[in-house]
N, C-alpha and C. Protein backbone atom coordinates (compact mmCIF):
# COMPACT_ATOMS: atom_id res chain seq x y z
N UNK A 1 0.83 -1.19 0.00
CA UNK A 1 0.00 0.00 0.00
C UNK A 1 0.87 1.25 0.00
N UNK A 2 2.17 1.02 0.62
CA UNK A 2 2.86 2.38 0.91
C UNK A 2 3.54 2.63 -0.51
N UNK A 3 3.86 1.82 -1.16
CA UNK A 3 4.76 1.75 -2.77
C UNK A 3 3.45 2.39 -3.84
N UNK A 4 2.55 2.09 -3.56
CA UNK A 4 1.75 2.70 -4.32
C UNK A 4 1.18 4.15 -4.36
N UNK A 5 1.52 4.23 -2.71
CA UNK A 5 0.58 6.01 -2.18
C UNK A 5 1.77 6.99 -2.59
N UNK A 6 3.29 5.95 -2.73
CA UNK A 6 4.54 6.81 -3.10
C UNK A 6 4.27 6.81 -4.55
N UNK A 7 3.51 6.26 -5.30
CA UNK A 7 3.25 6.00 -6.77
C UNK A 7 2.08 7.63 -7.07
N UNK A 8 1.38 7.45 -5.57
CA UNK A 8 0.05 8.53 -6.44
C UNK A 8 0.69 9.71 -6.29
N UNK A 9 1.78 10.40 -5.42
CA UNK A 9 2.54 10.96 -5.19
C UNK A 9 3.35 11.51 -6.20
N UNK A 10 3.71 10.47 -6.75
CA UNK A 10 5.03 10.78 -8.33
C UNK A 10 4.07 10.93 -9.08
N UNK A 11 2.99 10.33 -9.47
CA UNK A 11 2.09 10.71 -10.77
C UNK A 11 1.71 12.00 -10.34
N UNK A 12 1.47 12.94 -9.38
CA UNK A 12 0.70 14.02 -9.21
C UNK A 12 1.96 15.03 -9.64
N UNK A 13 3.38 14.69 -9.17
CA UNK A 13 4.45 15.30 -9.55
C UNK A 13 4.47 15.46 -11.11
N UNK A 14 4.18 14.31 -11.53
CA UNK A 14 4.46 14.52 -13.83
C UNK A 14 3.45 15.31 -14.00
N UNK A 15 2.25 15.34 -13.27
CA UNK A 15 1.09 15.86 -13.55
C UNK A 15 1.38 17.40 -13.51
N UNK A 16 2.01 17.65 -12.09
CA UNK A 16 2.29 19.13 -12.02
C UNK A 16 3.39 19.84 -13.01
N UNK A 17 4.38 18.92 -12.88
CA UNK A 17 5.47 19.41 -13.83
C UNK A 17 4.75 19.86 -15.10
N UNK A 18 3.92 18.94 -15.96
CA UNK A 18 3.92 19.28 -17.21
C UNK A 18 2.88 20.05 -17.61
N UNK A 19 1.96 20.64 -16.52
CA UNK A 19 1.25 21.84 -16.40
C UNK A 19 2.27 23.16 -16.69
N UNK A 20 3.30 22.82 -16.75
CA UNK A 20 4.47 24.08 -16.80
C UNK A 20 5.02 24.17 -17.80
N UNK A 21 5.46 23.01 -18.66
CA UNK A 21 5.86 22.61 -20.07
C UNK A 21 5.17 22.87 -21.08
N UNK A 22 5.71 22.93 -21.99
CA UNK A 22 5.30 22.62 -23.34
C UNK A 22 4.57 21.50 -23.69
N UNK A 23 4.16 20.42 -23.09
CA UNK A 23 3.26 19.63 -23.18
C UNK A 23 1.95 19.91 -21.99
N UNK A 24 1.89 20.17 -21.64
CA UNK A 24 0.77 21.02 -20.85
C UNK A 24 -0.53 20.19 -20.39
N UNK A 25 -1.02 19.36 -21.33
CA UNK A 25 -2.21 18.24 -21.05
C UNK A 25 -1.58 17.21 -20.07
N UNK A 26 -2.03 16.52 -19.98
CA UNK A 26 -1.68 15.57 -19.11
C UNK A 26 -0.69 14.27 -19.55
N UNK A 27 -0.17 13.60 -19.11
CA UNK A 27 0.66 12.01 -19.41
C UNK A 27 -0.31 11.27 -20.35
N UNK A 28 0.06 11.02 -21.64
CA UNK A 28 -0.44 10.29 -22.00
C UNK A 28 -1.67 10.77 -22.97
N UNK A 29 -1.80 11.89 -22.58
CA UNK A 29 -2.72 13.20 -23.84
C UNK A 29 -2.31 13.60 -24.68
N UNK A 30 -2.86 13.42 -25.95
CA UNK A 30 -1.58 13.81 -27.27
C UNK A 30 -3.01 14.36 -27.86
N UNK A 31 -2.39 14.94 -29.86
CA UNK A 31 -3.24 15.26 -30.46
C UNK A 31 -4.30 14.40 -30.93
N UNK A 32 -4.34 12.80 -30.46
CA UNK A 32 -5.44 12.05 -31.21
C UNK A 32 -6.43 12.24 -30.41
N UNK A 33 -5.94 12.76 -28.86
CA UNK A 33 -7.31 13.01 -27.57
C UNK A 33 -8.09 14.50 -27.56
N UNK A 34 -6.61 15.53 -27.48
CA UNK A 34 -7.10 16.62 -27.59
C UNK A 34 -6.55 17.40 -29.27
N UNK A 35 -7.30 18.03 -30.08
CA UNK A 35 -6.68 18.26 -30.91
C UNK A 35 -5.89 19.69 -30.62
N UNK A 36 -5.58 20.25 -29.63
CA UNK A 36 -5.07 21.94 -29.89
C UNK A 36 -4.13 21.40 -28.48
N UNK A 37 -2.97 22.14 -28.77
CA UNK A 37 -1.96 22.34 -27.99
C UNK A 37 -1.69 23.60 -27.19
N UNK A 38 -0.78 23.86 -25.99
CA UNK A 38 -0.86 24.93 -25.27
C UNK A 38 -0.76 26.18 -25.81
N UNK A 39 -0.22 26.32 -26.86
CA UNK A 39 -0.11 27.72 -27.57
C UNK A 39 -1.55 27.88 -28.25
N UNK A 40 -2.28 27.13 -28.98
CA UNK A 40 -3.31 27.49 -29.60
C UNK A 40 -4.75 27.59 -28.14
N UNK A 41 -4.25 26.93 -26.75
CA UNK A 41 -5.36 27.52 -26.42
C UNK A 41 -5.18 28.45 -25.72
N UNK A 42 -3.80 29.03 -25.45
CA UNK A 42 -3.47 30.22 -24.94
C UNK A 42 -4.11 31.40 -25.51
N UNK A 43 -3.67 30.95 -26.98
CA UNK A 43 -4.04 31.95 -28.22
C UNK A 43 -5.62 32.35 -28.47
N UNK A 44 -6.37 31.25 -28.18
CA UNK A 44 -7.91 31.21 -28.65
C UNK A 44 -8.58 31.84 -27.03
N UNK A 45 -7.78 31.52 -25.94
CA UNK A 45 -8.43 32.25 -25.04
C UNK A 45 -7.40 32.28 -23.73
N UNK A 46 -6.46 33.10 -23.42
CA UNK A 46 -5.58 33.14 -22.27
C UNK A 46 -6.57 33.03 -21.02
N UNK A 47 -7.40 33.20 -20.71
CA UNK A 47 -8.35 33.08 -19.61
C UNK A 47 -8.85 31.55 -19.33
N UNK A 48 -8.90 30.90 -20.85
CA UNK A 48 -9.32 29.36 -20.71
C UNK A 48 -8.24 28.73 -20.03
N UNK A 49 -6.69 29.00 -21.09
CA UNK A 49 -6.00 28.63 -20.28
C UNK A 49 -5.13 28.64 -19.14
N UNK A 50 -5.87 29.42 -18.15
CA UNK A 50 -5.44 29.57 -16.72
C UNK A 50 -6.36 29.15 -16.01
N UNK A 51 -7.34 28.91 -16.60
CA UNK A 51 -8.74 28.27 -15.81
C UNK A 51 -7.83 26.66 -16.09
N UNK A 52 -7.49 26.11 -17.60
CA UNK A 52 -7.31 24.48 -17.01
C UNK A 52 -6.09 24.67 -16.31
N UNK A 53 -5.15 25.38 -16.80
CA UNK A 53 -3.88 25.40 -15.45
C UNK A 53 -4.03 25.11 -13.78
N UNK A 54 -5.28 25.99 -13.72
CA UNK A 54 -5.65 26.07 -12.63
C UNK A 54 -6.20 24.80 -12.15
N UNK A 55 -6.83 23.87 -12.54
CA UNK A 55 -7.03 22.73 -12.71
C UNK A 55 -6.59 21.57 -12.72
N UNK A 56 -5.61 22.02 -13.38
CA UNK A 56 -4.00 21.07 -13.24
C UNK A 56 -3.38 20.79 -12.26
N UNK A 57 -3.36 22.09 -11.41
CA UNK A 57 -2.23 22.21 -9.98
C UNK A 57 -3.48 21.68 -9.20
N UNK A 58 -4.93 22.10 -9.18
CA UNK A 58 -5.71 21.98 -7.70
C UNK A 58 -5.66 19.93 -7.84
N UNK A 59 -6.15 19.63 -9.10
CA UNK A 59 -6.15 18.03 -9.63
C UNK A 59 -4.91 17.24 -8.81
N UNK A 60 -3.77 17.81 -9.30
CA UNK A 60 -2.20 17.03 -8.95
C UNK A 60 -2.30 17.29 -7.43
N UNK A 61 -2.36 18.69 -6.98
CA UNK A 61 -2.35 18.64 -5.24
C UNK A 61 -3.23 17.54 -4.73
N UNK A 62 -4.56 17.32 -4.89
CA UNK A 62 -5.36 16.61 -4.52
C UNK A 62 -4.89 15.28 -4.16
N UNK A 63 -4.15 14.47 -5.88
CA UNK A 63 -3.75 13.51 -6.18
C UNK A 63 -2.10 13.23 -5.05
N UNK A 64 -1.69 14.17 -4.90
CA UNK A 64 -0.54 13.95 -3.79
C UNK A 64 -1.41 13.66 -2.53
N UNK A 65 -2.21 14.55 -2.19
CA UNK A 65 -2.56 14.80 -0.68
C UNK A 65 -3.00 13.77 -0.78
N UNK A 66 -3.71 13.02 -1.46
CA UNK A 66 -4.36 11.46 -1.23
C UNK A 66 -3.19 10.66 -0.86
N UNK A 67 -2.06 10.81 -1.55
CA UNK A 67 -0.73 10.17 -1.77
C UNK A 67 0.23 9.70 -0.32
N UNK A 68 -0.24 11.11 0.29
CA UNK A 68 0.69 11.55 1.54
C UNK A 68 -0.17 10.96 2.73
N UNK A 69 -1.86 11.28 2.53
CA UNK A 69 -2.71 10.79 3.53
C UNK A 69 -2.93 9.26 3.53
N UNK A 70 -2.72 8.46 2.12
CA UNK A 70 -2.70 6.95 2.25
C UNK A 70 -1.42 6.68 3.63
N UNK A 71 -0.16 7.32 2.52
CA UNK A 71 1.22 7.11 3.13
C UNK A 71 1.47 7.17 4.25
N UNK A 72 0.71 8.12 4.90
CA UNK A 72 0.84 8.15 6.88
C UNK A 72 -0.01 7.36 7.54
N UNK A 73 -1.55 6.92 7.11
CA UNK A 73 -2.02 5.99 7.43
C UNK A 73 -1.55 4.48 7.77
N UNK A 74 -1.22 4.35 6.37
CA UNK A 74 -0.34 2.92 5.99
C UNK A 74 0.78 2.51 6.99
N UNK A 75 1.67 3.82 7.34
CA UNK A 75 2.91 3.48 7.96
C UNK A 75 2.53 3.92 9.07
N UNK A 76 1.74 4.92 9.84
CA UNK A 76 1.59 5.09 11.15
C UNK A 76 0.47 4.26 12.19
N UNK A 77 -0.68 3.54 11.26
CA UNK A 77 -1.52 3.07 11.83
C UNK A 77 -2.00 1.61 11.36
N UNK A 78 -1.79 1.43 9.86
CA UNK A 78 -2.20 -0.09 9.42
C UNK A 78 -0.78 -0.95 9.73
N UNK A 79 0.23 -0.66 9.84
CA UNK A 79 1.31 -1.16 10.34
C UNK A 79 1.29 -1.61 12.15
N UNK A 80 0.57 -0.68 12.50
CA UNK A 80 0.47 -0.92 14.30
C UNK A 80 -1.29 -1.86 14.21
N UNK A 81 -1.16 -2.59 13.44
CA UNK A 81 -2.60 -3.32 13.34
C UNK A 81 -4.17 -2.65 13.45
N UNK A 82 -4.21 -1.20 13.33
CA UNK A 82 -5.10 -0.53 13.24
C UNK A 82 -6.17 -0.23 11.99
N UNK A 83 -7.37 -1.50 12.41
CA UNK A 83 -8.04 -1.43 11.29
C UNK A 83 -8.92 -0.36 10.49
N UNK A 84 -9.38 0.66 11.45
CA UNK A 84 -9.76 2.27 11.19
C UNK A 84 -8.50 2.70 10.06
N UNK A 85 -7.55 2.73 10.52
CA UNK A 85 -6.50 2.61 9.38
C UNK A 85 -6.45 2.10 8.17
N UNK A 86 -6.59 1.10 8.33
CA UNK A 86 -6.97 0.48 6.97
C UNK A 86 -8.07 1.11 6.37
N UNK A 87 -9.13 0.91 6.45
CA UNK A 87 -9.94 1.66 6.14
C UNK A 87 -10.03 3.23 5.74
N UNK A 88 -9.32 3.87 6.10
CA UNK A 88 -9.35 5.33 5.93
C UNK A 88 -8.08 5.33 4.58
N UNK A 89 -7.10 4.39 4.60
CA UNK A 89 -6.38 4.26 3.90
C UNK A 89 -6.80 3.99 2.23
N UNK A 90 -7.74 3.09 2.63
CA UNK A 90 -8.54 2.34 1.41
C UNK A 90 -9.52 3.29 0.63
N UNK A 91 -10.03 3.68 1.76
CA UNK A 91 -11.35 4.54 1.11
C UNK A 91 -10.82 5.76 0.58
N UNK A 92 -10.09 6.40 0.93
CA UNK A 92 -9.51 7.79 0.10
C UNK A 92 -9.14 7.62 -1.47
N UNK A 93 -7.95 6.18 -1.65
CA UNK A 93 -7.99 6.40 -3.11
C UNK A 93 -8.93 5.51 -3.76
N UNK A 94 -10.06 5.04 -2.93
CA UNK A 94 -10.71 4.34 -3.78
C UNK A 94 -12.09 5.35 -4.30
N UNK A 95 -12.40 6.31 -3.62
CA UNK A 95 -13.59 7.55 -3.62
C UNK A 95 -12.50 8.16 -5.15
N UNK A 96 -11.16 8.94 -4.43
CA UNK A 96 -10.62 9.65 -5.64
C UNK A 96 -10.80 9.04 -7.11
N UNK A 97 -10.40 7.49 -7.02
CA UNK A 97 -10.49 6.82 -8.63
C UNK A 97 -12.38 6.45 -8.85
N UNK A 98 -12.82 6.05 -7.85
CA UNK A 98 -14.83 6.33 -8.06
C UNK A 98 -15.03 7.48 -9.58
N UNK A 99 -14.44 8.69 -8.54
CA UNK A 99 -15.00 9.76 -9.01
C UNK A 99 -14.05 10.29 -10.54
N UNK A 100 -13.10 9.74 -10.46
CA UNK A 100 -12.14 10.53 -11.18
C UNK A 100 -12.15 9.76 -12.95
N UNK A 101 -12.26 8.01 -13.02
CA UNK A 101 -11.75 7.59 -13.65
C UNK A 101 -12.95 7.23 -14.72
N UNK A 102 -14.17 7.55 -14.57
CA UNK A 102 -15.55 7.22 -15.11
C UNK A 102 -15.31 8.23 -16.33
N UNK A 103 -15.18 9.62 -15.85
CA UNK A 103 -15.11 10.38 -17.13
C UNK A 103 -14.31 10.45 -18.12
N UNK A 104 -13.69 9.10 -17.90
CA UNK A 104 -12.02 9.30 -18.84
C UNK A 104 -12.93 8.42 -20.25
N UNK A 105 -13.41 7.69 -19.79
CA UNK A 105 -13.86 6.79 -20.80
C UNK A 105 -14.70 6.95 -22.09
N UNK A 106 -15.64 7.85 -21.76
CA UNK A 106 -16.70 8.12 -22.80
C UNK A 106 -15.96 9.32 -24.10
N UNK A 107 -14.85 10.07 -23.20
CA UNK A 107 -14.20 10.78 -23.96
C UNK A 107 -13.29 10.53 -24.26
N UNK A 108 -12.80 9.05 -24.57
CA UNK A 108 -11.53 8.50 -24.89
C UNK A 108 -10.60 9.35 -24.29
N UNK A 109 -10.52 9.33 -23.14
CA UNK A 109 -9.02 9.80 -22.50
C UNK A 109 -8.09 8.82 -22.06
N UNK A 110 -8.88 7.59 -22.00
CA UNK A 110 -8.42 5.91 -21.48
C UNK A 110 -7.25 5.75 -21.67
N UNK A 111 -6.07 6.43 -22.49
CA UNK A 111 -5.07 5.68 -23.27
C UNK A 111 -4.39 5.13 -21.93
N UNK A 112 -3.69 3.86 -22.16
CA UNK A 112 -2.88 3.46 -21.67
C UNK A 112 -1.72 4.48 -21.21
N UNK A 113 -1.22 5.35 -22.07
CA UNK A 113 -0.21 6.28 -21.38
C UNK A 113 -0.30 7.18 -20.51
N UNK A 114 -2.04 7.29 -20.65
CA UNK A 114 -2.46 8.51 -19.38
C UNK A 114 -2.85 7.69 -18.60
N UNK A 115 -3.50 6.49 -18.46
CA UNK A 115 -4.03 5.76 -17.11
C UNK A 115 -3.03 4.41 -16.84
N UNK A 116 -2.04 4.67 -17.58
CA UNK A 116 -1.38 3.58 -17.33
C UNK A 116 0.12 3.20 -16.38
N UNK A 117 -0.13 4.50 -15.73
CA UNK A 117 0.50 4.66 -14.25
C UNK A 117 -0.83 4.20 -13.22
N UNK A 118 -1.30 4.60 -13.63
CA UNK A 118 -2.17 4.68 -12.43
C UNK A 118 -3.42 3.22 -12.25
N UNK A 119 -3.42 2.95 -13.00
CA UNK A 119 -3.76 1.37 -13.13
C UNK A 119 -2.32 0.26 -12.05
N UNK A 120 -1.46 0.83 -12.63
CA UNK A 120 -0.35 -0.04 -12.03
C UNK A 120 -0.27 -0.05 -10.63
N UNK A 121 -0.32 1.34 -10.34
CA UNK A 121 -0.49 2.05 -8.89
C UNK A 121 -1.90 0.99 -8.09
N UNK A 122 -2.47 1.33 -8.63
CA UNK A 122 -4.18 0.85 -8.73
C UNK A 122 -3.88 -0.97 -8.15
N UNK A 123 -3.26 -1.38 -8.56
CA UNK A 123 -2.99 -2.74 -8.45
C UNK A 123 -2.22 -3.52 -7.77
N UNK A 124 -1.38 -2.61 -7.43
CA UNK A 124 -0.27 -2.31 -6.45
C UNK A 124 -0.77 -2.37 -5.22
N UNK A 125 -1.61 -1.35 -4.90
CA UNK A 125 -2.42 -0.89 -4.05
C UNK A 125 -3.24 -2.13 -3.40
N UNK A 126 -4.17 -2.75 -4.54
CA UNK A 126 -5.23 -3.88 -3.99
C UNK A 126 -4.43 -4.62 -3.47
N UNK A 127 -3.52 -5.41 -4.24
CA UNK A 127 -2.80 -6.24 -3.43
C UNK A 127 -2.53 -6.27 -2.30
N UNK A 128 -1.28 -4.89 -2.04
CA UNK A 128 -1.14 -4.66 -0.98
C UNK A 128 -2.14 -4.31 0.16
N UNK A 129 -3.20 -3.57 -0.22
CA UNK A 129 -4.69 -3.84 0.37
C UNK A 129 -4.79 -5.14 1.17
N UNK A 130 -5.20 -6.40 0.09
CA UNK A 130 -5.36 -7.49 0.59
C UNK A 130 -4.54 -7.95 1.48
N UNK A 131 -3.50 -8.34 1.31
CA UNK A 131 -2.12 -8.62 2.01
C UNK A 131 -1.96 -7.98 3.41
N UNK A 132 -2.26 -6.60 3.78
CA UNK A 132 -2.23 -6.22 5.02
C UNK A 132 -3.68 -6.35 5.76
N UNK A 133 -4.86 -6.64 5.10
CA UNK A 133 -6.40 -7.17 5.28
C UNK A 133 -6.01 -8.38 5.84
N UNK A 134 -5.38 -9.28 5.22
CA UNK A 134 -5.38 -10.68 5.51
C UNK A 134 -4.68 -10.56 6.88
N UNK A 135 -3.57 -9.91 7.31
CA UNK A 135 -2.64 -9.77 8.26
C UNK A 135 -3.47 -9.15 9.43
N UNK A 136 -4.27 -7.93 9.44
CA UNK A 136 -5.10 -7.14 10.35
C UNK A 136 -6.08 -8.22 10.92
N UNK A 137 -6.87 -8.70 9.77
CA UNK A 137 -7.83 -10.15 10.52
C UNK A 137 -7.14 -11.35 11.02
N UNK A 138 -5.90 -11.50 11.15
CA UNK A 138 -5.34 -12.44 11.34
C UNK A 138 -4.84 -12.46 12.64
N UNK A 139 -3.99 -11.23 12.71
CA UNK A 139 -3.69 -11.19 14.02
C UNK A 139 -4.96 -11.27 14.78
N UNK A 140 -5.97 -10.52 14.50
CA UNK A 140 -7.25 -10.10 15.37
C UNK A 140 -8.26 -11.53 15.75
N UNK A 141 -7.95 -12.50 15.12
CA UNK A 141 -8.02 -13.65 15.14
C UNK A 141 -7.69 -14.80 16.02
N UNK A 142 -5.85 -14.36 15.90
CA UNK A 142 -5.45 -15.46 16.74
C UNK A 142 -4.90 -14.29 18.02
């Protein structure tokens, strides 16, 4: 669980970085998703693009703070067998991807290069989920 919350962490980092770059959309967003690049929507409306900028940084902060709040959970409380822990651990990035990952689809944003950190992360995560689940009921058990 902790390799992964260090995972949502680094993805929120590429996320922020390239809000600053010359590639500006997100990991994995090219011209077959969006067709106009940061200069043309600078150009067509500088106001639009500080509104998605703005969007960019509040999105990536979010995506860390989930990152940092799994990460202290994980190591300060599901580690000391605290199943509230677990739980609070679980439910944060599982609400964030609920809400986040539904809209990717209908608008083909799916590509593998944009969700394909975070799938990995994603999987990472369950496992390790399970694995410290199995351990929390176990001890609590015997």
């Amino acid at each position: 669980m902790a390799f992964a919350a260090v995972g949502f962490i680094g993805y929120a980092v590429i996320f922020l970085v390239r809000n600053f770059t010359d590639s500006f959309l997100e990991l994995g967003i090219g011209h077959s998703e969006v067709d106009v690049a940061k200069a043309q929507i600078t150009q067509f409306s500088p106001s639009l693009y500080q509104y998605i900028s703005h969007l960019h940084i509040a999105v990536s902060g979010f995506i860390a703070a989930t990152g940092v709040a799994v990460l202290f959970l994980v190591w300060f409380g599901v580690r000391r067998g605290y199943i509230w822990a677990w739980v609070g651990a679980v439910s944060a990035p599982v609400l964030g991807l609920a809400v986040a990952l539904p809209a990717h689809y209908p608008n083909n944003f799916d590509t593998i290069g944009h969700l394909g950190l975070i799938y990995l992360a994603t999987i990472i995560f369950v496992v390790g989920s399970l694995m410290s689940l199995k351990a929390l009921t176990s001890n609590r058990a015997g």
